[in-house]
Protein backbone atom coordinates (compact mmCIF):
# COMPACT_ATOMS: atom_id res chain seq x y z
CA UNK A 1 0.00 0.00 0.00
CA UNK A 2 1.33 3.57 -1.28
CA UNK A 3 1.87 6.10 1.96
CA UNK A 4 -0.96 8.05 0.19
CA UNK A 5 -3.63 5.08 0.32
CA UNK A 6 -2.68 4.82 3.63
CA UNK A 7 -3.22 8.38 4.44
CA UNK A 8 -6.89 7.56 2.65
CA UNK A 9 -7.34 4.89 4.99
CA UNK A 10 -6.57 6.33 8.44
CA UNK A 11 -8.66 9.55 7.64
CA UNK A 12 -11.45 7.03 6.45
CA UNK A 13 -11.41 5.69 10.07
CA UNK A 14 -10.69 8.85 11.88
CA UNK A 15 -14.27 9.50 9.82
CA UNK A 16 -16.34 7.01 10.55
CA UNK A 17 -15.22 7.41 14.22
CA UNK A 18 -16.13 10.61 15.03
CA UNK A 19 -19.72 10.08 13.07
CA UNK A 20 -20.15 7.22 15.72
CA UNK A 21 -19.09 9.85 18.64
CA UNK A 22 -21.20 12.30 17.02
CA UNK A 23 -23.85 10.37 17.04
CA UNK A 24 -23.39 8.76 20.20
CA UNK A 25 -25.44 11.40 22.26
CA UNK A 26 -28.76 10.61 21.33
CA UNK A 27 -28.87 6.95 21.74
CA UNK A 28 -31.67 4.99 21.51
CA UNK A 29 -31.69 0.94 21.71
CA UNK A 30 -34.79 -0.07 19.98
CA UNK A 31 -35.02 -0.60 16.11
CA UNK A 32 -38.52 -1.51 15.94
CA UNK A 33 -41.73 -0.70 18.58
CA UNK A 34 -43.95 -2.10 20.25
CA UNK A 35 -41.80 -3.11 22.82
CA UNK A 36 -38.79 -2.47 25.83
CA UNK A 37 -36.18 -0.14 25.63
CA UNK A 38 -33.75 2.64 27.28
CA UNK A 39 -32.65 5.92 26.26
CA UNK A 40 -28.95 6.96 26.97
CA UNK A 41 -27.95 11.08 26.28
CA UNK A 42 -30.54 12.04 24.37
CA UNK A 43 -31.03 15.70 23.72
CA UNK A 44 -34.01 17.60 23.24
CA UNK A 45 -35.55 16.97 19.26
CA UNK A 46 -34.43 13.54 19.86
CA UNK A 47 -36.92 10.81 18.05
CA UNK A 48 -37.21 7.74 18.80
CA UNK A 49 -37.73 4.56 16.60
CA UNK A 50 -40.91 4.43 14.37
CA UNK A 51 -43.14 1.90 14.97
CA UNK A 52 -47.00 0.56 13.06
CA UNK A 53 -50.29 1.61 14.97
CA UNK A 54 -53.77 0.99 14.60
CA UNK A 55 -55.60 2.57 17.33
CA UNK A 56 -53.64 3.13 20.95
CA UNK A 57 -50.15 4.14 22.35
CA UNK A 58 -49.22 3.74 26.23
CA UNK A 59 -45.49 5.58 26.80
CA UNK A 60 -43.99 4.35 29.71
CA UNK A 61 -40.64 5.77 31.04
CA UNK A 62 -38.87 4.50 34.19
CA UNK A 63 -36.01 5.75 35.56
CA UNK A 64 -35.58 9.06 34.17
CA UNK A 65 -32.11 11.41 35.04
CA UNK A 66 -31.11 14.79 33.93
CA UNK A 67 -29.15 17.68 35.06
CA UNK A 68 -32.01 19.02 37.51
CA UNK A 69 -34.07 15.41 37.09
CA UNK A 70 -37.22 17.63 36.80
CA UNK A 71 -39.19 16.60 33.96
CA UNK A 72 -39.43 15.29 30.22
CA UNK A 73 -41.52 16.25 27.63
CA UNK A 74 -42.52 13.63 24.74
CA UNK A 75 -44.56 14.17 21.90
CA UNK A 76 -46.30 11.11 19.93
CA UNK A 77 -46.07 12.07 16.15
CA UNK A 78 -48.15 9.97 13.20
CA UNK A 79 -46.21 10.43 10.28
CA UNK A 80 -47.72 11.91 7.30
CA UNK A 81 -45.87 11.69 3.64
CA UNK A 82 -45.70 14.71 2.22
CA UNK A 83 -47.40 16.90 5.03
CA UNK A 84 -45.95 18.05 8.56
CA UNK A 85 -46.61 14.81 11.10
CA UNK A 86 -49.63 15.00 12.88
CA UNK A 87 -48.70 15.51 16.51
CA UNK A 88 -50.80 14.21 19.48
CA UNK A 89 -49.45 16.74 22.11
CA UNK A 90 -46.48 17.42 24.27
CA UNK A 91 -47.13 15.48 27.55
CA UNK A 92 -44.71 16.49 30.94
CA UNK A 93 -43.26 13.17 32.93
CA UNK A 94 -41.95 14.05 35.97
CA UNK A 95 -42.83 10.61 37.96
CA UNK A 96 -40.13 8.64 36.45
CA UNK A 97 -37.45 10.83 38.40
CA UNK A 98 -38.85 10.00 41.91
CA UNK A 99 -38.72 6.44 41.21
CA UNK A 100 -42.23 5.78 39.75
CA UNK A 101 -43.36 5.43 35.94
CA UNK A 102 -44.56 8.19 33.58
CA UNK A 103 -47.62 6.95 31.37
CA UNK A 104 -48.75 8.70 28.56
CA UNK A 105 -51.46 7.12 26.04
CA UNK A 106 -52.96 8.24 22.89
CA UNK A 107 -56.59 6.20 21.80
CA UNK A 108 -58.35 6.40 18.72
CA UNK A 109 -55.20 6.52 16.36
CA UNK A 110 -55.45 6.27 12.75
CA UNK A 111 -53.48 3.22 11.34
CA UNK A 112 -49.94 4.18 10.56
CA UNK A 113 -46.05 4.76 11.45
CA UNK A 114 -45.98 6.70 14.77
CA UNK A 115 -42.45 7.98 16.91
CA UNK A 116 -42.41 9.96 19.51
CA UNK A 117 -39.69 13.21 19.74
CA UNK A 118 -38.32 14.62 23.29
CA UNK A 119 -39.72 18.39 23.45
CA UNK A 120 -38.05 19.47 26.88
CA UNK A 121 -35.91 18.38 29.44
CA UNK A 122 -35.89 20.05 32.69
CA UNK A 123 -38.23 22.14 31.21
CA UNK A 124 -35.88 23.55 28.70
CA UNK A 125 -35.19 23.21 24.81
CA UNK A 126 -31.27 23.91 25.47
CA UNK A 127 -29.54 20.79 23.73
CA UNK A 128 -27.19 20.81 26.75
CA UNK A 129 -29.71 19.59 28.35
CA UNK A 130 -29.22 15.23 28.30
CA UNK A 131 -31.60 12.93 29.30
CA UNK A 132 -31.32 9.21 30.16
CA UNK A 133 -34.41 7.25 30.82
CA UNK A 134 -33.27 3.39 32.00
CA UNK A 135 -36.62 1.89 30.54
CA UNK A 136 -38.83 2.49 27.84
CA UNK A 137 -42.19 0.92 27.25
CA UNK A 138 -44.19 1.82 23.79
CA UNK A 139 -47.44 -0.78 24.16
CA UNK A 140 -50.46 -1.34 21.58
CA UNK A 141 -52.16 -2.84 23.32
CA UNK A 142 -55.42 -1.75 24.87
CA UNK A 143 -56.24 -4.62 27.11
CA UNK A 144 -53.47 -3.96 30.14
């Protein structure tokens, strides 16, 4: 290998790592939803995973920390091609930093892809602001 393909190489890698460092802050385990999760350093405008609904949401966080561990604000979004998502309102979770759970549903949803977005944390937009919720709960299903 010529020192100049080398060169090309190492700034290749020097690349890709700082994209995964870069995008390291706004971690989120889940691919797909319904299902069990966490959230590590995520800022506010951080979405989560997209997942296929047909009529109700329950968001559940559990163990929630931030700077001030006062309170996050999620928004459920149904996406919408070509058009702004439809959002189902910011709701405020402040249980899930005194040890409890924060619950949010949505019923009577329209079949489609939903996600939901962090608004706030600690009541603020500031993206120094990092939130790390230990579980994450995005259920269908009606019946519990």
């Amino acid at each position: 290998m010529k020192f100049n393909q080398i060169n090309k190489a190492v700034a290749a890698s020097i690349g890709a790592a700082a994209l995964v460092a870069a995008t390291a802050t706004n971690a989120f385990a889940a691919d797909t939803f319904p299902g069990t999760s966490y959230i590590n350093n995520a800022r506010p405008e951080f979405e989560s995973s997209r997942w296929s609904e047909v009529a109700y949401t329950e968001l559940r966080f559990t163990g929630c920390s931030s700077a001030n561990d006062l309170s996050v604000s999620p928004t459920i979004y149904r996406v919408r091609n070509n058009w702004p998502d439809a959002d189902y309102g910011e709701k405020t979770f402040t249980a899930c930093f005194n040890g409890g759970t924060s619950v949010g549903t949505e019923d009577g949803l329209e079949s489609g892809r939903y996600y939901f977005q962090i608004g706030r944390v600690d009541e603020s937009q500031s993206k120094d602001n990092l939130l790390d919720v230990k579980k994450v709960v995005v259920d269908s299903t009606l019946a519990d």
